[in-house]
Protein backbone atom coordinates (compact mmCIF):
# COMPACT_ATOMS: atom_id res chain seq x y z
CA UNK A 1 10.31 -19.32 17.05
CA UNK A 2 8.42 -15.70 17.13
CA UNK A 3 11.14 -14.51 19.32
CA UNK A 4 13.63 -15.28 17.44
CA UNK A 5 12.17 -14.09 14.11
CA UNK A 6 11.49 -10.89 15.95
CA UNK A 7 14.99 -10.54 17.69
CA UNK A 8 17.17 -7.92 15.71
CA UNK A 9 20.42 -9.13 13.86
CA UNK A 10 23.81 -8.50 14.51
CA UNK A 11 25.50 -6.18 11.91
CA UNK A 12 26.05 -7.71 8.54
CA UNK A 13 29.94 -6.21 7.64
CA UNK A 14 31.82 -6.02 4.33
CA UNK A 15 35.47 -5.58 4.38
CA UNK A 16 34.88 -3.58 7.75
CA UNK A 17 32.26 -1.48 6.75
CA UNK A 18 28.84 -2.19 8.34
CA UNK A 19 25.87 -2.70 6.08
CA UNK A 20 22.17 -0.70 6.45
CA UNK A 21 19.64 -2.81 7.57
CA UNK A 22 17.01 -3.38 5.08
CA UNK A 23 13.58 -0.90 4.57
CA UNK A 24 11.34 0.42 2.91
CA UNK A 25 12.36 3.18 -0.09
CA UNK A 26 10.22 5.94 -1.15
CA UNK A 27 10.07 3.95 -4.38
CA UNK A 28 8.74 0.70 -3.18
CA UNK A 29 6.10 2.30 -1.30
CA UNK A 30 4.99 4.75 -4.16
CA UNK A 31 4.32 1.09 -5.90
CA UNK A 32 2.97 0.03 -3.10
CA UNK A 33 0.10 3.05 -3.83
CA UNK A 34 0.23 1.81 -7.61
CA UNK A 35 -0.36 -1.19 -7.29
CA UNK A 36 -2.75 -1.99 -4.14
CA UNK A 37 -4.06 1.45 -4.24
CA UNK A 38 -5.32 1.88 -7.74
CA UNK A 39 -7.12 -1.06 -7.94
CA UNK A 40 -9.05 -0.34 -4.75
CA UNK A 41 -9.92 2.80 -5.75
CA UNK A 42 -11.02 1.89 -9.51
CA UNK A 43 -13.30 -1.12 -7.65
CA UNK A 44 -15.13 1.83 -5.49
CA UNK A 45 -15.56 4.04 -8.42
CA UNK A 46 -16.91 1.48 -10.34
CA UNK A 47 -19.17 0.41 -7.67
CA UNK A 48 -20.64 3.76 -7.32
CA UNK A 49 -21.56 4.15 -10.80
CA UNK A 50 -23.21 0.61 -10.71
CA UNK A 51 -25.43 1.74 -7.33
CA UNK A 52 -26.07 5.15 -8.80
CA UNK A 53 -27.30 3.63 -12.07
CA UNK A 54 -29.18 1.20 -10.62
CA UNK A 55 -30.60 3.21 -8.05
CA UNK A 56 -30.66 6.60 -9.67
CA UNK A 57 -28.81 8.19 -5.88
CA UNK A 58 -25.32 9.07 -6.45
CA UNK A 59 -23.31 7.61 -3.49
CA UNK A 60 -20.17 8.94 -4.69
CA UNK A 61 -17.44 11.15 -3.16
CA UNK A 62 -17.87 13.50 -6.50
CA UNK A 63 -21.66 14.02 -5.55
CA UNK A 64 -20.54 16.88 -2.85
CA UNK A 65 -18.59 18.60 -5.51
């Protein structure tokens, strides 16, 4: 079964003209950023501010700065 998932597929044509295969655009991985790397990064800042609050250390990138 994982062979043939992983085995590529013969051309898909229209009317004689050969379709792309499908990947990634620029705009689906920008997204990507939005929407997995936004959240990830508003979950570490907020976890900083918690530890340096609670602990009175900032542990933050923005400490070096």
């Amino acid at each position: 079964m994982l062979q043939r998932m992983l085995a590529r597929r013969r051309a898909q044509t229209v009317m004689g003209h050969r379709l792309e295969e499908p990947h990634l655009t620029r705009t689906a991985v920008l997204w990507g950023f939005v929407i997995l790397g936004l959240p990830v990064l508003a979950l570490g800042m907020l976890l900083d501010l918690l530890i340096q609050w609670a602990t009175g250390h900032c542990v933050g990138l923005w400490c070096y700065f």
